[in-house]
Each structure stands twice: as structure tokens, then as C-alpha cells.
C-alpha atoms as a PDB file:
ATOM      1  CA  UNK A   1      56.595  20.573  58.435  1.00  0.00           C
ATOM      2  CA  UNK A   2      53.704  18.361  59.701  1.00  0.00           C
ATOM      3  CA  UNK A   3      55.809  17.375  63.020  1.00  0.00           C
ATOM      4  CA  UNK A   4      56.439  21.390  63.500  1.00  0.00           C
ATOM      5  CA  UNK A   5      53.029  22.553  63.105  1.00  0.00           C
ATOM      6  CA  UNK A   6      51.491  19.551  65.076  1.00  0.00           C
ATOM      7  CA  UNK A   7      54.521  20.256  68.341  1.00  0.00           C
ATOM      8  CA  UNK A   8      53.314  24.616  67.830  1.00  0.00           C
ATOM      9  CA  UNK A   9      49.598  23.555  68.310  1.00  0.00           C
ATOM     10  CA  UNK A  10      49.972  21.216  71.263  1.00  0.00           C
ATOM     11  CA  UNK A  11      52.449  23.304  72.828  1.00  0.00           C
ATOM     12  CA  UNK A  12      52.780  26.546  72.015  1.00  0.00           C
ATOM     13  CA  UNK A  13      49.466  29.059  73.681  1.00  0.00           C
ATOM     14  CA  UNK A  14      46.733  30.329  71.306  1.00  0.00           C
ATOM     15  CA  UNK A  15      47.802  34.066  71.772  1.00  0.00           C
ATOM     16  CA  UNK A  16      51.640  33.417  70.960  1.00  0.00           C
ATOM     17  CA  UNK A  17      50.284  31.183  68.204  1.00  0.00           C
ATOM     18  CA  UNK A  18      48.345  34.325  66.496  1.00  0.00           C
ATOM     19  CA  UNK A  19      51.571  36.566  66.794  1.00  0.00           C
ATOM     20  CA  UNK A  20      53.759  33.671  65.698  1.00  0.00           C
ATOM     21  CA  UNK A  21      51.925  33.451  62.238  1.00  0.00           C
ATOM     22  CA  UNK A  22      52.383  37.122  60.820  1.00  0.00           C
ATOM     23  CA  UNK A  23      56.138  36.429  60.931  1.00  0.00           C
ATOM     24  CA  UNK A  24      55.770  32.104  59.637  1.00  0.00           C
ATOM     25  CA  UNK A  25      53.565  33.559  56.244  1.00  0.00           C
ATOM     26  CA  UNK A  26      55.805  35.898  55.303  1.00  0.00           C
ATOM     27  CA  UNK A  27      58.668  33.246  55.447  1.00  0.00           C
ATOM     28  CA  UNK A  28      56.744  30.362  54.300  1.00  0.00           C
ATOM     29  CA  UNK A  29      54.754  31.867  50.888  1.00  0.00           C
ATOM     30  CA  UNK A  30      57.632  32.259  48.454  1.00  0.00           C
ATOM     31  CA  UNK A  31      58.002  28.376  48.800  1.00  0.00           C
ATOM     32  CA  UNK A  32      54.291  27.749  48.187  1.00  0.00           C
ATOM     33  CA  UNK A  33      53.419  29.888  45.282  1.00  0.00           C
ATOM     34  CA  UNK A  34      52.081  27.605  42.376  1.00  0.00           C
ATOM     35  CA  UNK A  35      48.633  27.211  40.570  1.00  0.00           C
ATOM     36  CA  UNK A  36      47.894  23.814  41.369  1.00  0.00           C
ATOM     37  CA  UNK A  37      45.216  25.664  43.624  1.00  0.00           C
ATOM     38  CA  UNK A  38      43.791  28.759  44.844  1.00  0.00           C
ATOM     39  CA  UNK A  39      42.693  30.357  47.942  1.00  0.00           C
ATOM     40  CA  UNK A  40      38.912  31.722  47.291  1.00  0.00           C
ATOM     41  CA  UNK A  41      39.784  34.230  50.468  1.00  0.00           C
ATOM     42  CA  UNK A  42      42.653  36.312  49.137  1.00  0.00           C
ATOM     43  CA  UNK A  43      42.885  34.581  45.482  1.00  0.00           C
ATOM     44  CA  UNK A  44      46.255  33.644  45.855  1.00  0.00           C
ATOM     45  CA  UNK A  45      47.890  30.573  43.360  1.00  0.00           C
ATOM     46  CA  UNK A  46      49.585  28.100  45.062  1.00  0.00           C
ATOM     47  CA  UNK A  47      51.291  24.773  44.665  1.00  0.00           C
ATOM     48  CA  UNK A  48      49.930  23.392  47.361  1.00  0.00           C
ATOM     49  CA  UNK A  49      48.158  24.463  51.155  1.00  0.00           C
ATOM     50  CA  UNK A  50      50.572  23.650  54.357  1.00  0.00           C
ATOM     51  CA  UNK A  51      49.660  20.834  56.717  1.00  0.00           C
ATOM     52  CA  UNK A  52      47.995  21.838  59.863  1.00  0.00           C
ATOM     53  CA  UNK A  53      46.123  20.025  62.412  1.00  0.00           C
ATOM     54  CA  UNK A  54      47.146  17.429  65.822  1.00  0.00           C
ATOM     55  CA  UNK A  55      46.470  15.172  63.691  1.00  0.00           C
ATOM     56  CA  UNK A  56      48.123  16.721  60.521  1.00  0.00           C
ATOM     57  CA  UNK A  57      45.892  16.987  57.461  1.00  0.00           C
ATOM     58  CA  UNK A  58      47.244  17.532  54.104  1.00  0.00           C
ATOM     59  CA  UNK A  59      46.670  20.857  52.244  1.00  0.00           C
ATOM     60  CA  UNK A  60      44.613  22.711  54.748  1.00  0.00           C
ATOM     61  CA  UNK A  61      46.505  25.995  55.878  1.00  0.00           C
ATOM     62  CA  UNK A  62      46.883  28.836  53.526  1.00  0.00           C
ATOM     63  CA  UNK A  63      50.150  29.660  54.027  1.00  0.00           C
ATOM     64  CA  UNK A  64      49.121  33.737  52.840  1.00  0.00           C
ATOM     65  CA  UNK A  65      45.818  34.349  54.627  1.00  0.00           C
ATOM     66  CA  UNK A  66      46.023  31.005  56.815  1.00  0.00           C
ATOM     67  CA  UNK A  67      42.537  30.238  55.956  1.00  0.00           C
ATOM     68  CA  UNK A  68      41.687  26.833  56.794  1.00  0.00           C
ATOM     69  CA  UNK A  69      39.371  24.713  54.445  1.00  0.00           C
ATOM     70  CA  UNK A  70      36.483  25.058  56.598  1.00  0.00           C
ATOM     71  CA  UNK A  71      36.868  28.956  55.909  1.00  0.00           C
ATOM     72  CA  UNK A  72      37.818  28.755  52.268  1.00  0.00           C
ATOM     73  CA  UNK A  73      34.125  27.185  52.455  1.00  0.00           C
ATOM     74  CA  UNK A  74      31.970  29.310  54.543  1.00  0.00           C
ATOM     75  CA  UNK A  75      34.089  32.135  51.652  1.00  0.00           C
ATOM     76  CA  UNK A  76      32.371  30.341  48.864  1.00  0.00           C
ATOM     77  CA  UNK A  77      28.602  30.145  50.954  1.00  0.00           C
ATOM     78  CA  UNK A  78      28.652  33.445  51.599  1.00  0.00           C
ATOM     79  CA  UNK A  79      29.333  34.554  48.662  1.00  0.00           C
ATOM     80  CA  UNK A  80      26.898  32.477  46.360  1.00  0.00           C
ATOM     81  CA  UNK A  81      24.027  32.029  48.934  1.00  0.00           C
ATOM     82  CA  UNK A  82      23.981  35.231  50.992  1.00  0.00           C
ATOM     83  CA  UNK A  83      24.040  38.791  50.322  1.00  0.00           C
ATOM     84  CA  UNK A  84      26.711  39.380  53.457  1.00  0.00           C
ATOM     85  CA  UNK A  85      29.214  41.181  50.812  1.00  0.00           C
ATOM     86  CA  UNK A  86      26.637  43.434  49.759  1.00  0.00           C
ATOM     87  CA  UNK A  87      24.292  44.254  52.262  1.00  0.00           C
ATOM     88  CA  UNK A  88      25.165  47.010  55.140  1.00  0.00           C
ATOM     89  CA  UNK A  89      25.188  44.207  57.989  1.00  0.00           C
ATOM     90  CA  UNK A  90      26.160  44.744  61.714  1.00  0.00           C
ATOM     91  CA  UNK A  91      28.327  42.046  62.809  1.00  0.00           C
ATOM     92  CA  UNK A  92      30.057  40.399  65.843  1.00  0.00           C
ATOM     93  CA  UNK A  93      32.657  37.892  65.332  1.00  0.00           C
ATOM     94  CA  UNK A  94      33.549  35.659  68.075  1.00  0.00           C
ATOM     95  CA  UNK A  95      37.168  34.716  68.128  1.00  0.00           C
ATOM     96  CA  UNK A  96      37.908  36.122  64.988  1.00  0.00           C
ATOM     97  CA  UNK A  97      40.320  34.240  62.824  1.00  0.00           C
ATOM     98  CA  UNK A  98      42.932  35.876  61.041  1.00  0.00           C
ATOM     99  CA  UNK A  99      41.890  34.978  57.516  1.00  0.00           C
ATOM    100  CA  UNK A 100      38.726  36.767  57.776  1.00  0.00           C
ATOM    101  CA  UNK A 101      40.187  39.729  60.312  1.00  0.00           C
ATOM    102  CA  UNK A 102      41.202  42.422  57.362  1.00  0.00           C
ATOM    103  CA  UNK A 103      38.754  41.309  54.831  1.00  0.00           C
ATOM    104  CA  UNK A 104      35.844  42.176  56.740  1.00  0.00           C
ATOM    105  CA  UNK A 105      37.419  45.280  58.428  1.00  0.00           C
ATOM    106  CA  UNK A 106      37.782  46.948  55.228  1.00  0.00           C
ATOM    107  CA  UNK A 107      34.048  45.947  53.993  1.00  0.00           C
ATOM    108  CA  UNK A 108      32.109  50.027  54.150  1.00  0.00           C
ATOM    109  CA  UNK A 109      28.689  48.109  54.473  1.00  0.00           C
ATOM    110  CA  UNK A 110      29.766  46.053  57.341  1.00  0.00           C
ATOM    111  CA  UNK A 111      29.540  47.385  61.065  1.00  0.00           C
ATOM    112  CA  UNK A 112      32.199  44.778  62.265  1.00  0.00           C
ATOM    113  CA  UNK A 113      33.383  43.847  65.980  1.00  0.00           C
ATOM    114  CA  UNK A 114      35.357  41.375  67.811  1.00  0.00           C
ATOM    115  CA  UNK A 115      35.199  39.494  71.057  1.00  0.00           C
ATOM    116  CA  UNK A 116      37.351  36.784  72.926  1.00  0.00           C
ATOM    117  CA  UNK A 117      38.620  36.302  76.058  1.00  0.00           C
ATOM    118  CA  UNK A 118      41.988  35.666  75.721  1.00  0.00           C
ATOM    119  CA  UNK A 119      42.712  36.664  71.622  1.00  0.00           C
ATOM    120  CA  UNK A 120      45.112  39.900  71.137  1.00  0.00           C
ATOM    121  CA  UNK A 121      43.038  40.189  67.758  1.00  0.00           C
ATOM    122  CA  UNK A 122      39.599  41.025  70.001  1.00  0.00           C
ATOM    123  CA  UNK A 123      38.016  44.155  70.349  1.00  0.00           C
ATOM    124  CA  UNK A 124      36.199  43.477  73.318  1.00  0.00           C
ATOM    125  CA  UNK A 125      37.081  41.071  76.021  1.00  0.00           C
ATOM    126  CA  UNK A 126      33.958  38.898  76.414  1.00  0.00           C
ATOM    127  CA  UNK A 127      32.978  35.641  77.782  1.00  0.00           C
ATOM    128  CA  UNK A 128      30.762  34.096  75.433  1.00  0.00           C
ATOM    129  CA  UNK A 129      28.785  32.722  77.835  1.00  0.00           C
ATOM    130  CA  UNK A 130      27.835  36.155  78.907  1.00  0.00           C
ATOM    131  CA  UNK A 131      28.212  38.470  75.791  1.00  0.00           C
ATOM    132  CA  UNK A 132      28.142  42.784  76.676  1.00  0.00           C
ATOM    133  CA  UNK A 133      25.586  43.379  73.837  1.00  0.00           C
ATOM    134  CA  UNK A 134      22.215  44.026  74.162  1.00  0.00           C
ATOM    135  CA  UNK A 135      19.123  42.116  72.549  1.00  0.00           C
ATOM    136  CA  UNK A 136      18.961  42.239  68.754  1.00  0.00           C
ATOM    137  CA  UNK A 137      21.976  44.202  68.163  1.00  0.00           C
ATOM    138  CA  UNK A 138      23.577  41.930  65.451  1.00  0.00           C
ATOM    139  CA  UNK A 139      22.773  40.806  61.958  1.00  0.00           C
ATOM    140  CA  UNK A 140      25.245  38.252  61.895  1.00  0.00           C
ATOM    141  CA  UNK A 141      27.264  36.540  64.339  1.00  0.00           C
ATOM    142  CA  UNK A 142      30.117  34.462  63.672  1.00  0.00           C
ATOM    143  CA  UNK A 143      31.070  32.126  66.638  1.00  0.00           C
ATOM    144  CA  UNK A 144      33.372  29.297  64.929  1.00  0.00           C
ATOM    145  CA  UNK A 145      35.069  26.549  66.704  1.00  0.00           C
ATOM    146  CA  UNK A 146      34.334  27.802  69.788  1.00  0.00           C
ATOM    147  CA  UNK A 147      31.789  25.481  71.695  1.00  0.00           C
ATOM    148  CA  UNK A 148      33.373  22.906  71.560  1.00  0.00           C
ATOM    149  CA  UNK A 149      36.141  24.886  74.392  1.00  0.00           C
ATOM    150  CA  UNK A 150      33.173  26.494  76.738  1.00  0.00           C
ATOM    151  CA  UNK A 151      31.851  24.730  79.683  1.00  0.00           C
ATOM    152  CA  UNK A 152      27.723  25.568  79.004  1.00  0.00           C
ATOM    153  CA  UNK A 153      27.562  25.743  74.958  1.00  0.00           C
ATOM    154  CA  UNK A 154      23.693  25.455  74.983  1.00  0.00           C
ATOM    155  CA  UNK A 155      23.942  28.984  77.655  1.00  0.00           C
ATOM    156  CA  UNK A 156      26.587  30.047  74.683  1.00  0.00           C
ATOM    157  CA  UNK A 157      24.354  29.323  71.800  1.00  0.00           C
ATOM    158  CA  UNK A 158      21.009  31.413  73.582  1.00  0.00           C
ATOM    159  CA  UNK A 159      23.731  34.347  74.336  1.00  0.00           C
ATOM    160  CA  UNK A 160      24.139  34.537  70.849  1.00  0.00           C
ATOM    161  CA  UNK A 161      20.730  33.874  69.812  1.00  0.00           C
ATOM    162  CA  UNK A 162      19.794  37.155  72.202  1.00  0.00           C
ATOM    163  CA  UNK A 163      21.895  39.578  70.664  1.00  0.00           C
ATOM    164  CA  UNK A 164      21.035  38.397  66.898  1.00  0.00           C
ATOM    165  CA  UNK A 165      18.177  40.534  65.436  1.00  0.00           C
ATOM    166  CA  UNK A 166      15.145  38.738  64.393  1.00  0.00           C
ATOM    167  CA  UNK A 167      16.185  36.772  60.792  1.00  0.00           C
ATOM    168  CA  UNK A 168      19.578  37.530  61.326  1.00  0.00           C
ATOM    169  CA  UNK A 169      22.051  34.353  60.979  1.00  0.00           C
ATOM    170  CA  UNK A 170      24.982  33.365  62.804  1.00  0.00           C
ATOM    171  CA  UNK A 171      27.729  30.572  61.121  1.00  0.00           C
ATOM    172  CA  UNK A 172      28.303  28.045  63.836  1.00  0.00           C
ATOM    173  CA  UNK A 173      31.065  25.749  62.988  1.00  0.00           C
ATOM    174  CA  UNK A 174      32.240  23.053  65.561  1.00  0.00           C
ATOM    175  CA  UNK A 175      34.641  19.714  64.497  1.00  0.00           C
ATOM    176  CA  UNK A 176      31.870  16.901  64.373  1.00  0.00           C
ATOM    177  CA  UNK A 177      32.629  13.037  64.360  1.00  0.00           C
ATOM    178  CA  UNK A 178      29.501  11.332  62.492  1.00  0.00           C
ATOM    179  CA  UNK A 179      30.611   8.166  64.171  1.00  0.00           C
ATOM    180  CA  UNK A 180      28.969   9.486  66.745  1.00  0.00           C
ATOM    181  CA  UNK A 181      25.030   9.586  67.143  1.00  0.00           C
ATOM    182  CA  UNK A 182      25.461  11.937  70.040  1.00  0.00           C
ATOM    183  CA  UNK A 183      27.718  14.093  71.456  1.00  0.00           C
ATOM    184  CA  UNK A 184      30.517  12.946  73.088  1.00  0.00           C
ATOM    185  CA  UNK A 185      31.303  15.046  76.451  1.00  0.00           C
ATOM    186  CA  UNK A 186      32.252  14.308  80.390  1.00  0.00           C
ATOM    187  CA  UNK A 187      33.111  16.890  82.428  1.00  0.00           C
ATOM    188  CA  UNK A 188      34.793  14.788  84.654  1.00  0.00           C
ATOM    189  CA  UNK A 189      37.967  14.490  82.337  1.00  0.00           C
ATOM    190  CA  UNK A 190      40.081  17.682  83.245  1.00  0.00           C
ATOM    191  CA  UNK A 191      43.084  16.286  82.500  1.00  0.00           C
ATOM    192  CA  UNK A 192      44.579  18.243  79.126  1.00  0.00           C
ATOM    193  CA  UNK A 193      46.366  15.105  77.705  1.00  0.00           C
ATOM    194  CA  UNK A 194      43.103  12.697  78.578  1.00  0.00           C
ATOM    195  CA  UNK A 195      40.845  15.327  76.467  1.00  0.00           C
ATOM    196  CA  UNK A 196      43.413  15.413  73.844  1.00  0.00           C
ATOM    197  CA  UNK A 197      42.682  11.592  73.514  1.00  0.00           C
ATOM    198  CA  UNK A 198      38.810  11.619  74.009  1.00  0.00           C
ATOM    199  CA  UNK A 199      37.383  15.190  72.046  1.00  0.00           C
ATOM    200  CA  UNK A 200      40.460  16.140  70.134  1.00  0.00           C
ATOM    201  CA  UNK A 201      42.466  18.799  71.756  1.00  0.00           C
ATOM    202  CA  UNK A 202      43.800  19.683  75.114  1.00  0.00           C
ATOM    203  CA  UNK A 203      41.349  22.499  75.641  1.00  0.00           C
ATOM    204  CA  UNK A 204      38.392  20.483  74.301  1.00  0.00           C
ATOM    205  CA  UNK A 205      35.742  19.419  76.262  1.00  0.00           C
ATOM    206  CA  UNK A 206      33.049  17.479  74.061  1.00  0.00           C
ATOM    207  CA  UNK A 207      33.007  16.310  70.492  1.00  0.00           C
ATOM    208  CA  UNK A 208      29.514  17.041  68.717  1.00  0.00           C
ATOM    209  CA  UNK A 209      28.236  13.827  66.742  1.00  0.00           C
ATOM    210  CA  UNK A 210      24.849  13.584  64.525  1.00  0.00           C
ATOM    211  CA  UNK A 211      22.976  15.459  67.224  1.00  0.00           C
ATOM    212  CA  UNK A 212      25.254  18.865  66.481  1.00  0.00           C
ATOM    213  CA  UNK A 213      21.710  20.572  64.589  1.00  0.00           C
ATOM    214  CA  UNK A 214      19.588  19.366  67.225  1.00  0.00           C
ATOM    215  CA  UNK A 215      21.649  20.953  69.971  1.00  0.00           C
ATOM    216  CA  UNK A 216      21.818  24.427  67.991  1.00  0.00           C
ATOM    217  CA  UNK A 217      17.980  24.061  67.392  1.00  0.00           C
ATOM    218  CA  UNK A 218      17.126  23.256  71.263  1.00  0.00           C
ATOM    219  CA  UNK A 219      18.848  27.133  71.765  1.00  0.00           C
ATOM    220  CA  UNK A 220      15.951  28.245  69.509  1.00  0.00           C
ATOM    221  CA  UNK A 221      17.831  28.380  66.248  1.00  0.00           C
ATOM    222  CA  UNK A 222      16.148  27.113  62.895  1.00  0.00           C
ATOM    223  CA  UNK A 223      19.348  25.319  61.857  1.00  0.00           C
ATOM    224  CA  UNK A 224      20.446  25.155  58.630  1.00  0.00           C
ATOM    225  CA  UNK A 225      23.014  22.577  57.298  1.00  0.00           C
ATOM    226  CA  UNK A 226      24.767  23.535  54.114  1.00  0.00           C
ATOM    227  CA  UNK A 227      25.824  20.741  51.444  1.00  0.00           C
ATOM    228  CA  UNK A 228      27.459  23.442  49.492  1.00  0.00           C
ATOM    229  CA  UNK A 229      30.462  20.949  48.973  1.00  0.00           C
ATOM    230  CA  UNK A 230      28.655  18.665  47.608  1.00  0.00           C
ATOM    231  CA  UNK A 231      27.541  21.033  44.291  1.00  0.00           C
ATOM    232  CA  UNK A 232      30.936  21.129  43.693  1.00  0.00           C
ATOM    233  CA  UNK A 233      33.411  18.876  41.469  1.00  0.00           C
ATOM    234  CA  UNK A 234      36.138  16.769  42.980  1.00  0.00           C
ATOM    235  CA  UNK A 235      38.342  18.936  41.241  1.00  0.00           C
ATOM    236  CA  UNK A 236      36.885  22.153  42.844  1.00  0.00           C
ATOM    237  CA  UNK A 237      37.053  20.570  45.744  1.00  0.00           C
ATOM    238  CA  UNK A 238      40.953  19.972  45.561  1.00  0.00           C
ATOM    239  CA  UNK A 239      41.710  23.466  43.669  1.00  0.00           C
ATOM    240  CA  UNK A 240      40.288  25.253  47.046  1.00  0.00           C
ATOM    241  CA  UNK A 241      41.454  22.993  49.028  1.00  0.00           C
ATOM    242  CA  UNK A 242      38.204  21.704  50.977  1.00  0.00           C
ATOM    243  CA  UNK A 243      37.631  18.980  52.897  1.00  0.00           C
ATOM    244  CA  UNK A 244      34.843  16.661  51.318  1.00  0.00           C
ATOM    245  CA  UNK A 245      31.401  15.932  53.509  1.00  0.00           C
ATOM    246  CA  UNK A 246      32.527  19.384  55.557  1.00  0.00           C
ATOM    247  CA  UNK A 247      28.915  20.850  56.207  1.00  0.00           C
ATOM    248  CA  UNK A 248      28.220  24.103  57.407  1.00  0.00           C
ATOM    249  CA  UNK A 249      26.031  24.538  60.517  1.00  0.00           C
ATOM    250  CA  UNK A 250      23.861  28.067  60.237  1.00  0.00           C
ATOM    251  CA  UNK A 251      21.657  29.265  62.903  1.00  0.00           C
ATOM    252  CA  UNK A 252      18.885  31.727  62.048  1.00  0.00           C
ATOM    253  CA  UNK A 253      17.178  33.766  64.514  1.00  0.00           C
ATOM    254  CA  UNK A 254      13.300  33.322  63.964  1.00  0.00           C
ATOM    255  CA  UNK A 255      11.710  36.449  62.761  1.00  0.00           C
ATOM    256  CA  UNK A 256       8.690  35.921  65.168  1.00  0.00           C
END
């Protein structure tokens, strides 16, 4: 299963990826059902989480919602430290992932679009680099592992920064390697299998370090990072199948 999901990432494009899955959950569940964990997105028991990942990690897809842990986590923040399932919020949510994609459609309180590029999921076809909204439209703004693909993130991160309303937040998640004090990136690489080997992926092109919360504060941000993992037992940790030391990276637009 590792080799399988590892050759359908390198090879296989993002879009046919997305329609691929709807048919691969519905085949793969039965065989996963358990209560060794539990998916905090759709609450659903299972032996264990699917492999997923280049480089394959253990128990980290959901093989019903295909959450990944770093969603299972911003799930459990946004549920015990914001009043986002609550509150009547408008929202835009940049390359929206699948796990989140119902959920949050069928929220009343929630004014909820989509924008991508390329994803058949999007509502609007937007570069983010250029998003169609106008100033403070948007309470919250979701814009996850995404800047790590775009040529100008720090142009990215003020786009989104304009179109947030003044205190409104927006959940910035990029893969960070704390090995490094400072970003890694070189735009001279274009080569899909040399960026593979130095940020990750073939359609990477820079791998944050320590300096991630400086970058997203240089934008204008007030960055929060969020230890939430770290309140929680190893034994939580494994049930919801997170990923230990995972922080979460929230910008908030100054209200002045």
C-alpha cells in the first residue's frame, strides 16, 4: 500500500488524484474499520489510518474523509480555541482539501468559498498570487500547503492579508524542516526530479525552516504558533493519529 500511494503521488496529476479518491475510500474503508483510533473530522473508528506521503508515513490518511494528521489537528484547534463552528464567519479556502470540503459547506453560519487554479473542487479559478476579492472581505482564510508551490509566497501571504478583515485569521500550514534555520529555496532548480530531492516534491520550490513565522510576520501578520499537540497525551496523540511537534502556523490580520 505504501509503494502504491507513494508511485499515485509522484506520478499521477493533482486533479486526477482528487477524482481518484472518491472511488479508493469507498473500496478501502471496510478493511480499515477498527477502534484502535478515531478520526476527530468525521468520528469514524478505525484500526488504523493508511500510509500516505513520498516518503510514506505510517497512519496518516483517513481512509473515510482522507484527512491528513495535520487536519485532524487544525479539527481539534478550531474547535477548542476558536469559535469558527459557532460564529457566522465568511470564509475563503484556498485549495480546499477534501476532508474539510462537505463539512464546512453544510455549516448555516459559514459564508464558504473556494479558489485554486487547477482543483475541480474550486469555486473560483484564482491565482493566489492575485486573489478576485476585494479588501476585507474574509473572516477567515484558509491557504494550506500552498506556498510552498507559488513562485512569490511573501506577494501570496499580503494577497491574503488584503482580503482578510481586520482581526480576522487565516490557518497557514506549510511542511517545515527545523533542521533548517532558514528557508531553503533556489529558483534556479526547475528540474521536477532535482526539487523532489532538495524541498520535497516535484512541484516544490522552497522548504520553510525556523524562519517560517518570521516570513508570515514580514507580510504583516501577527503570527501565532499553536503547541496544541503538545497539551495532549501520547495516547491522544496516536488515537487521532497526529504527528508529534506538528505546530500550527496562524496569521491574524491586525485590527488597526
Amino acid at each position: 500500500m505504501k509503494r502504491f500511494i507513494t508511485f499515485l503521488m509522484r506520478y499521477v496529476p493533482r486533479p486526477w488524484l482528487l477524482r481518484f479518491s472518491y472511488a479508493f475510500r469507498v473500496l478501502a474503508l471496510p478493511f480499515y474499520r477498527g477502534e484502535r483510533h478515531r478520526c476527530p473530522v468525521c468520528q469514524t473508528g478505525l484500526r488504523q489510518f493508511l500510509p500516505y506521503g513520498i516518503q510514506s508515513r505510517s497512519n496518516a490518511l483517513c481512509p473515510n474523509c482522507l484527512s491528513l494528521e495535520r487536519h485532524r489537528l487544525m479539527w481539534l484547534y478550531m474547535k477548542e480555541k476558536t469559535n469558527f463552528f459557532s460564529a457566522p464567519n465568511k470564509m475563503l479556502h484556498i485549495a480546499p482539501e477534501q476532508c474539510f470540503l462537505a463539512k464546512f459547506k453544510s455549516m448555516p453560519e459559514l459564508s464558504y468559498t473556494t479558489g485554486d487554479l487547477e482543483s475541480p473542487l474550486a469555486d473560483v479559478k484564482m491565482d493566489v498570487h492575485d486573489i478576485p476579492f476585494a479588501d476585507n472581505t474574509f473572516d477567515v482564510v484558509f491557504c494550506n500547503h500552498v506556498l510552498e508551490h507559488v513562485t512569490d509566497d511573501h506577494r501570496a501571504m499580503t494577497e491574503i492579508l488584503r482580503v482578510l478583515k481586520p482581526g480576522g485569521w487565516a490557518m497557514l500550514q506549510s511542511p517545515k524542516d527545523p533542521s533548517y534555520a532558514v528557508t531553503k529555496e533556489d529558483p534556479s532548480i526547475s528540474d521536477p526530479w532535482e526539487r523532489e530531492r532538495a524541498f520535497g516534491q516535484k512541484d516544490h520550490v522552497r522548504m520553510y525552516g525556523d524562519d517560517y513565522a518570521a516570513r508570515i510576520a514580514k507580510a504583516g501578520f501577527e503570527v501565532v504558533e499553536d503547541k496544541t499537540v503538545d497539551s495532549l497525551s501520547p495516547d491522544m496523540v496516536t488515537y487521532y493519529g497526529l504527528a508529534p511537534k506538528e505546530y500550527l502556523y496562524i496569521g491574524k490580520k491586525p485590527r488597526a
